[in-house]
Each structure stands twice: as C-alpha cells, then as structure tokens.
N, C-alpha and C. Protein backbone atom coordinates (compact mmCIF):
# COMPACT_ATOMS: atom_id res chain seq x y z
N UNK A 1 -32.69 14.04 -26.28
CA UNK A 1 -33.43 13.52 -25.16
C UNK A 1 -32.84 14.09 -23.86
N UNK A 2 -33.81 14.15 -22.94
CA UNK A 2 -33.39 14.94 -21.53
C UNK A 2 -32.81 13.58 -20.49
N UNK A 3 -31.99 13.76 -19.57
CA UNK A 3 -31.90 13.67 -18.69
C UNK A 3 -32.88 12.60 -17.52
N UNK A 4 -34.02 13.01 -17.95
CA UNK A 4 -34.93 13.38 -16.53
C UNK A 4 -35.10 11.64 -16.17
N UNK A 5 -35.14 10.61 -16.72
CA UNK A 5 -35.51 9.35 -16.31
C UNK A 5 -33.87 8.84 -15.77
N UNK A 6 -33.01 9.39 -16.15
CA UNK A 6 -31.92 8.42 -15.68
C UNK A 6 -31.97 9.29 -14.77
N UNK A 7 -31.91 10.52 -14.63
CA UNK A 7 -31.43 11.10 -12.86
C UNK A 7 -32.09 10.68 -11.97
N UNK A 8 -33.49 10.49 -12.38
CA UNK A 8 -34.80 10.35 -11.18
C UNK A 8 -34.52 8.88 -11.02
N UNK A 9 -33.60 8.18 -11.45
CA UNK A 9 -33.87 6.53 -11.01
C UNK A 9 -32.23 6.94 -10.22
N UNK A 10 -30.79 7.40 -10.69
CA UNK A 10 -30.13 7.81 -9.88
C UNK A 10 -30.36 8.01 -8.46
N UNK A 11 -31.32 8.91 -8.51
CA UNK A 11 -32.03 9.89 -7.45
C UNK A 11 -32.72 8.54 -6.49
N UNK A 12 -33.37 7.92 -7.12
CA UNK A 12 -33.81 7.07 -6.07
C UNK A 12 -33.28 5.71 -5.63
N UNK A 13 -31.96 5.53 -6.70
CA UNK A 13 -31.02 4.40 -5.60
C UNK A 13 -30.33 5.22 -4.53
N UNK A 14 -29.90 6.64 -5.17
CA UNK A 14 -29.29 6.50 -3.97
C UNK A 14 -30.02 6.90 -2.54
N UNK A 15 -31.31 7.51 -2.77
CA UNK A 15 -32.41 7.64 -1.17
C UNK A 15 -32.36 6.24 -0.88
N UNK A 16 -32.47 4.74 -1.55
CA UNK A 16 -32.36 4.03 -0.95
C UNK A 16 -31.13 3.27 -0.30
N UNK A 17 -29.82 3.97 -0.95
CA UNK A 17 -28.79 3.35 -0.06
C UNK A 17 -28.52 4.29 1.26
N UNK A 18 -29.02 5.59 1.34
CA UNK A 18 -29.14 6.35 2.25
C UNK A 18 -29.80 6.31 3.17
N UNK A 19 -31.06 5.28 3.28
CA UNK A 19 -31.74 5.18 4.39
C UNK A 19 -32.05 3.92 4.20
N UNK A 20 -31.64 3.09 3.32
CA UNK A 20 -31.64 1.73 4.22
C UNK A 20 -30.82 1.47 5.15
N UNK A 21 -31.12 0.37 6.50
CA UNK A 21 -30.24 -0.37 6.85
C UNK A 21 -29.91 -1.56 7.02
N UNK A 22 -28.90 -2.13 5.80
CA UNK A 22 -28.32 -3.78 5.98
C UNK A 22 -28.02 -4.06 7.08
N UNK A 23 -28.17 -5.32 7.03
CA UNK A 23 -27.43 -5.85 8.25
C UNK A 23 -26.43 -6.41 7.55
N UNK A 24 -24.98 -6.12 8.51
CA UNK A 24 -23.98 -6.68 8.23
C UNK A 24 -22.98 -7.39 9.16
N UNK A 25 -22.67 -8.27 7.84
CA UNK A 25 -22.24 -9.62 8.62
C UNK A 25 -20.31 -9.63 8.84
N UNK A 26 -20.45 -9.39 9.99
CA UNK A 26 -19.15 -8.58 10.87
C UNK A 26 -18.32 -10.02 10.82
N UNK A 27 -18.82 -11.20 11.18
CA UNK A 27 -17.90 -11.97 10.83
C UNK A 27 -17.32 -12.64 9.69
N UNK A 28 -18.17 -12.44 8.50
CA UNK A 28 -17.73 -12.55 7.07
C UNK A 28 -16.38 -11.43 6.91
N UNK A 29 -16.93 -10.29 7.39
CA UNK A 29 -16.24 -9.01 7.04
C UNK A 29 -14.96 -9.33 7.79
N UNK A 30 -14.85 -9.59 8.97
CA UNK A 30 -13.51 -10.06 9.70
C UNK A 30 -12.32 -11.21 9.07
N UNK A 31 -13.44 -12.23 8.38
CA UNK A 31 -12.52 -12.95 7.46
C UNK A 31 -12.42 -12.15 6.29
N UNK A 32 -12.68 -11.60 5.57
CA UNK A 32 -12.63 -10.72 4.29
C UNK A 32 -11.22 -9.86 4.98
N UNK A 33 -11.13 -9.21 5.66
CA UNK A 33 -10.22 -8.12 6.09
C UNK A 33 -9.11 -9.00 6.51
N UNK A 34 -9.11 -10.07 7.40
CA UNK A 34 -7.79 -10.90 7.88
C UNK A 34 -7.01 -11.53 6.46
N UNK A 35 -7.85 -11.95 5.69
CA UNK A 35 -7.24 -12.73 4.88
C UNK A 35 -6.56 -14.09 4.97
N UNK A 36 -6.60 -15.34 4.63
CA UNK A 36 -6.02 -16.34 4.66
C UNK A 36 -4.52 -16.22 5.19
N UNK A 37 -4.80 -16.46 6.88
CA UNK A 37 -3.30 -16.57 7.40
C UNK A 37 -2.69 -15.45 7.32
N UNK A 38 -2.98 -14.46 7.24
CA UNK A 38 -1.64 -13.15 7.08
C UNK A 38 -0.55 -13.07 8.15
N UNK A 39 0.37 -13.51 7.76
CA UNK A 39 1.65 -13.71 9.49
C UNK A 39 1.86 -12.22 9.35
N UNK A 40 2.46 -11.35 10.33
CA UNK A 40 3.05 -10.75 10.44
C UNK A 40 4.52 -10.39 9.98
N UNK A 41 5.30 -9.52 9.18
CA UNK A 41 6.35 -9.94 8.93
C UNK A 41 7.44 -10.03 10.29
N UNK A 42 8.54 -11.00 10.23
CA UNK A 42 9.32 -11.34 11.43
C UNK A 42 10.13 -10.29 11.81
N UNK A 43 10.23 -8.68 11.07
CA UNK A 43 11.14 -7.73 11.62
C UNK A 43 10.00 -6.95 12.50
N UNK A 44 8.88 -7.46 12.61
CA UNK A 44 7.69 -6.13 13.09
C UNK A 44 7.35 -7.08 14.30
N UNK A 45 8.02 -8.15 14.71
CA UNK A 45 7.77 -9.06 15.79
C UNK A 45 8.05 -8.94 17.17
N UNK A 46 8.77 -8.10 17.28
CA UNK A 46 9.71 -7.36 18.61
C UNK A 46 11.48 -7.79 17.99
N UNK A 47 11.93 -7.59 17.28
CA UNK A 47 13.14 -8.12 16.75
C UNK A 47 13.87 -6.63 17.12
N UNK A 48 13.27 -5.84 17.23
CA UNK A 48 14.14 -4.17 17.30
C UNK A 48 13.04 -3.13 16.91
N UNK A 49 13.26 -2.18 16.75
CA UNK A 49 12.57 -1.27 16.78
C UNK A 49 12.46 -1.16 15.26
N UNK A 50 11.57 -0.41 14.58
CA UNK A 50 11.08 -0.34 13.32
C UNK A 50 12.28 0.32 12.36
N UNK A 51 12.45 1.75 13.27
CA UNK A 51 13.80 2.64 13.22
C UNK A 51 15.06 1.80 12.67
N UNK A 52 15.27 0.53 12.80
CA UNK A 52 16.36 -0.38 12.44
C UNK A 52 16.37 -0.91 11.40
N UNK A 53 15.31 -0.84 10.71
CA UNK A 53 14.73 -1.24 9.46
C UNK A 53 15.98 -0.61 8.09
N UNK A 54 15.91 0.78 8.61
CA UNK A 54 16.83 1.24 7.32
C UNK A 54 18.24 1.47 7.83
N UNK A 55 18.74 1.41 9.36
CA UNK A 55 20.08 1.33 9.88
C UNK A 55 20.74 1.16 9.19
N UNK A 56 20.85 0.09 8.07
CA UNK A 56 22.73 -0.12 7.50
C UNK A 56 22.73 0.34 6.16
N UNK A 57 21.14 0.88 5.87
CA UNK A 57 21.66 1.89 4.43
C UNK A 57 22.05 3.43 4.85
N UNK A 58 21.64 3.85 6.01
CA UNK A 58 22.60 5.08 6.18
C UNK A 58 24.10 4.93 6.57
N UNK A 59 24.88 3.77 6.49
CA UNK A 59 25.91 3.42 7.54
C UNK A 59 27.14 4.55 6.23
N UNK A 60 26.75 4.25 5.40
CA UNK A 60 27.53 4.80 3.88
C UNK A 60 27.97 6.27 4.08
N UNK A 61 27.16 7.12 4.92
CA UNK A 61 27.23 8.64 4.90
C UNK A 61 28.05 8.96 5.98
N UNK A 62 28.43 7.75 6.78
CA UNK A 62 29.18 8.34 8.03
C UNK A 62 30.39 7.96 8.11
C-alpha cells in the first residue's frame, strides 16, 4: 500500500497549524511558566556576585 492517504492528511494538519490563529491565553501561560511559588535561590539574591559561587573550591590550587 502507498503512502498517499496518510501524507495528504499529514499535509493538511499541518496547513492547518500553519495558518491558523489560536488565541492564546497569556495568563494561563504565565502561571504555567512561573510555577507554584518558585523563590529564587538565596545565593542569586544580591548575597555576592555569582563568580563566588565556586570561590572556595579553587582555594586548593593556590
């Protein structure tokens, strides 16, 4: 058997995800992306510079 019915239905989801346009819901998506509470971790808070992060595992080489 050929091909030709599964490509041509292929073929036409994807013309329709290509020229439809959803509307999308930016504030669902804002909670989706924040996630329940995500704190920041407390070294990325202004505690020092990021650079300080690995400071006392090079302390060994010097």
């Amino acid at each position: 058997m050929g091909r030709g019915r599964a490509k041509a239905k292929q073929t036409k989801v994807a013309r329709d995800l290509k020229y439809s346009s959803p509307q999308t819901d930016f504030q669902r998506l804002q909670q989706e992306l924040g996630g329940p509470g995500s704190p920041e971790p407390d070294v990325l808070n202004g505690d020092g510079p990021v650079d300080d992060l690995w400071a006392d595992d090079d302390d060994w080489r010097r």
